[in-house]
Every structure is written in structure tokens, then in C-alpha cells.
Protein backbone atom coordinates (compact mmCIF):
# COMPACT_ATOMS: atom_id res chain seq x y z
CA UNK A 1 45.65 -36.20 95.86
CA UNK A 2 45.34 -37.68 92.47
CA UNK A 3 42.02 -37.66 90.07
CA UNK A 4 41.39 -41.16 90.64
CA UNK A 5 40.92 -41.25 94.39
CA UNK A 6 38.64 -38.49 93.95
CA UNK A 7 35.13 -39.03 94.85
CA UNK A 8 32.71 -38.93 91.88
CA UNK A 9 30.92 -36.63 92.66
CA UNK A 10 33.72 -34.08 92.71
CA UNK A 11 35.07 -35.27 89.58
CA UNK A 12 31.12 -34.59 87.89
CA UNK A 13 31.70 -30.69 89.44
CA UNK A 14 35.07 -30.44 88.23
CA UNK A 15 34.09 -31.20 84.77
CA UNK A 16 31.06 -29.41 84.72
CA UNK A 17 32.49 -26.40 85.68
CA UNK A 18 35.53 -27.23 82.88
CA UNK A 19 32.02 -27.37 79.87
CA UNK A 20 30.92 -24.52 81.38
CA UNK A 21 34.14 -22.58 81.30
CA UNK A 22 34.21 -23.63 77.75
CA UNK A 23 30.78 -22.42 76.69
CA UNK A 24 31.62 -18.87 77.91
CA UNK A 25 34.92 -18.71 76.60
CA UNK A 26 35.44 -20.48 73.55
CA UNK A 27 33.05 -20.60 70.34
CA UNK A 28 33.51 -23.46 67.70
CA UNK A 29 33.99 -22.67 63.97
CA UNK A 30 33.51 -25.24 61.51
CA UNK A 31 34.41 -25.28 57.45
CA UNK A 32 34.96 -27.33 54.90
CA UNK A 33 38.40 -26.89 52.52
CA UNK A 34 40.11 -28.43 49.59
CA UNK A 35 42.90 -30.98 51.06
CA UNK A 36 45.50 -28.92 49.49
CA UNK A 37 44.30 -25.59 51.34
CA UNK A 38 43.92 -27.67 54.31
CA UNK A 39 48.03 -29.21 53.77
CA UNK A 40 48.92 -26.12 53.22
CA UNK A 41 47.82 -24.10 56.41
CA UNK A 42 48.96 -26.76 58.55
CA UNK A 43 52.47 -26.68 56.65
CA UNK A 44 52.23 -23.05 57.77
CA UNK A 45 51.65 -23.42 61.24
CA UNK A 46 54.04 -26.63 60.93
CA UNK A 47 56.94 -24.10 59.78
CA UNK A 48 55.77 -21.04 62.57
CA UNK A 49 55.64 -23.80 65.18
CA UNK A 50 52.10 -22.96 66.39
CA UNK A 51 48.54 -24.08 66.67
CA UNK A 52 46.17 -23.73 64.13
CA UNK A 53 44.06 -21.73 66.49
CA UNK A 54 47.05 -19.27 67.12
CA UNK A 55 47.95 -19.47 62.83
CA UNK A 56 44.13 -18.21 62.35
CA UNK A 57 44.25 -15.09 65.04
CA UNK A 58 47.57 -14.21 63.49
CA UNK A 59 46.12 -14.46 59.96
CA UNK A 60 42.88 -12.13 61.19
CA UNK A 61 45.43 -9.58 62.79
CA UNK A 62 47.31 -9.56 59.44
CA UNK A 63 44.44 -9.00 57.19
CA UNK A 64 43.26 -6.37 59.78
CA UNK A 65 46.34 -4.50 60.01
CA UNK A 66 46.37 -4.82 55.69
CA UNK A 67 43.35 -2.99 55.38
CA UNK A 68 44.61 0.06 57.34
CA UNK A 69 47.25 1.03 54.50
């Protein structure tokens, strides 16, 4: 069965459940950068091939594992 011939009542539940799921597992973070920082980190997840999302937990596990030296 596809979305559309769902009824509307089911497609209110399924998307409330979906903000929920959100709220408990996923936390916004919002900053403001220089357009050249900005070009640059998304040149950098350009060249790794992954999400900015992924580029930032990769760049917290690096400066974690730098400050066990």
C-alpha cells in the first residue's frame, strides 16, 4: 500500500511518531561562520564523500583522540 491511499489519520500518527523520534534522538546545533570556513568544510566533506553531520563526529573523534598524546 502506498502513502497516498493511506487514511489521514494514519499518516498524522506516522509523522508524529517520526517528530517524536526526532526529539529524542537528534539535537539541533546552530552557528554562524565566515563563507570561506563554511566553503571550506564542505570542500572537506566534498573530498571524504560524507555528510557534514558525519565530517563533524569525525572532526570531534579527532580532536578527542589529539588530546590523549
Amino acid at each position: 500500500m502506498s502513502y497516498k491511499k493511506l487514511a489521514d489519520s494514519t499518516k498524522r500518527l506516522i509523522s508524529q511518531n517520526a517528530v517524536n523520534y526526532n526529539k529524542a534522538n537528534y539535537k539541533q546545533l546552530k552557528f554562524q561562520l565566515r563563507p570561506e570556513i563554511v566553503a571550506e568544510f564542505d570542500s572537506l566533506c566534498a573530498m571524504e564523500g560524507i555528510s557534514k553531520a558525519e565530517m563533524f563526529r569525525q572532526l570531534l573523534k579527532f580532536y578527542k583522540n589529539s588530546q590523549k598524546i
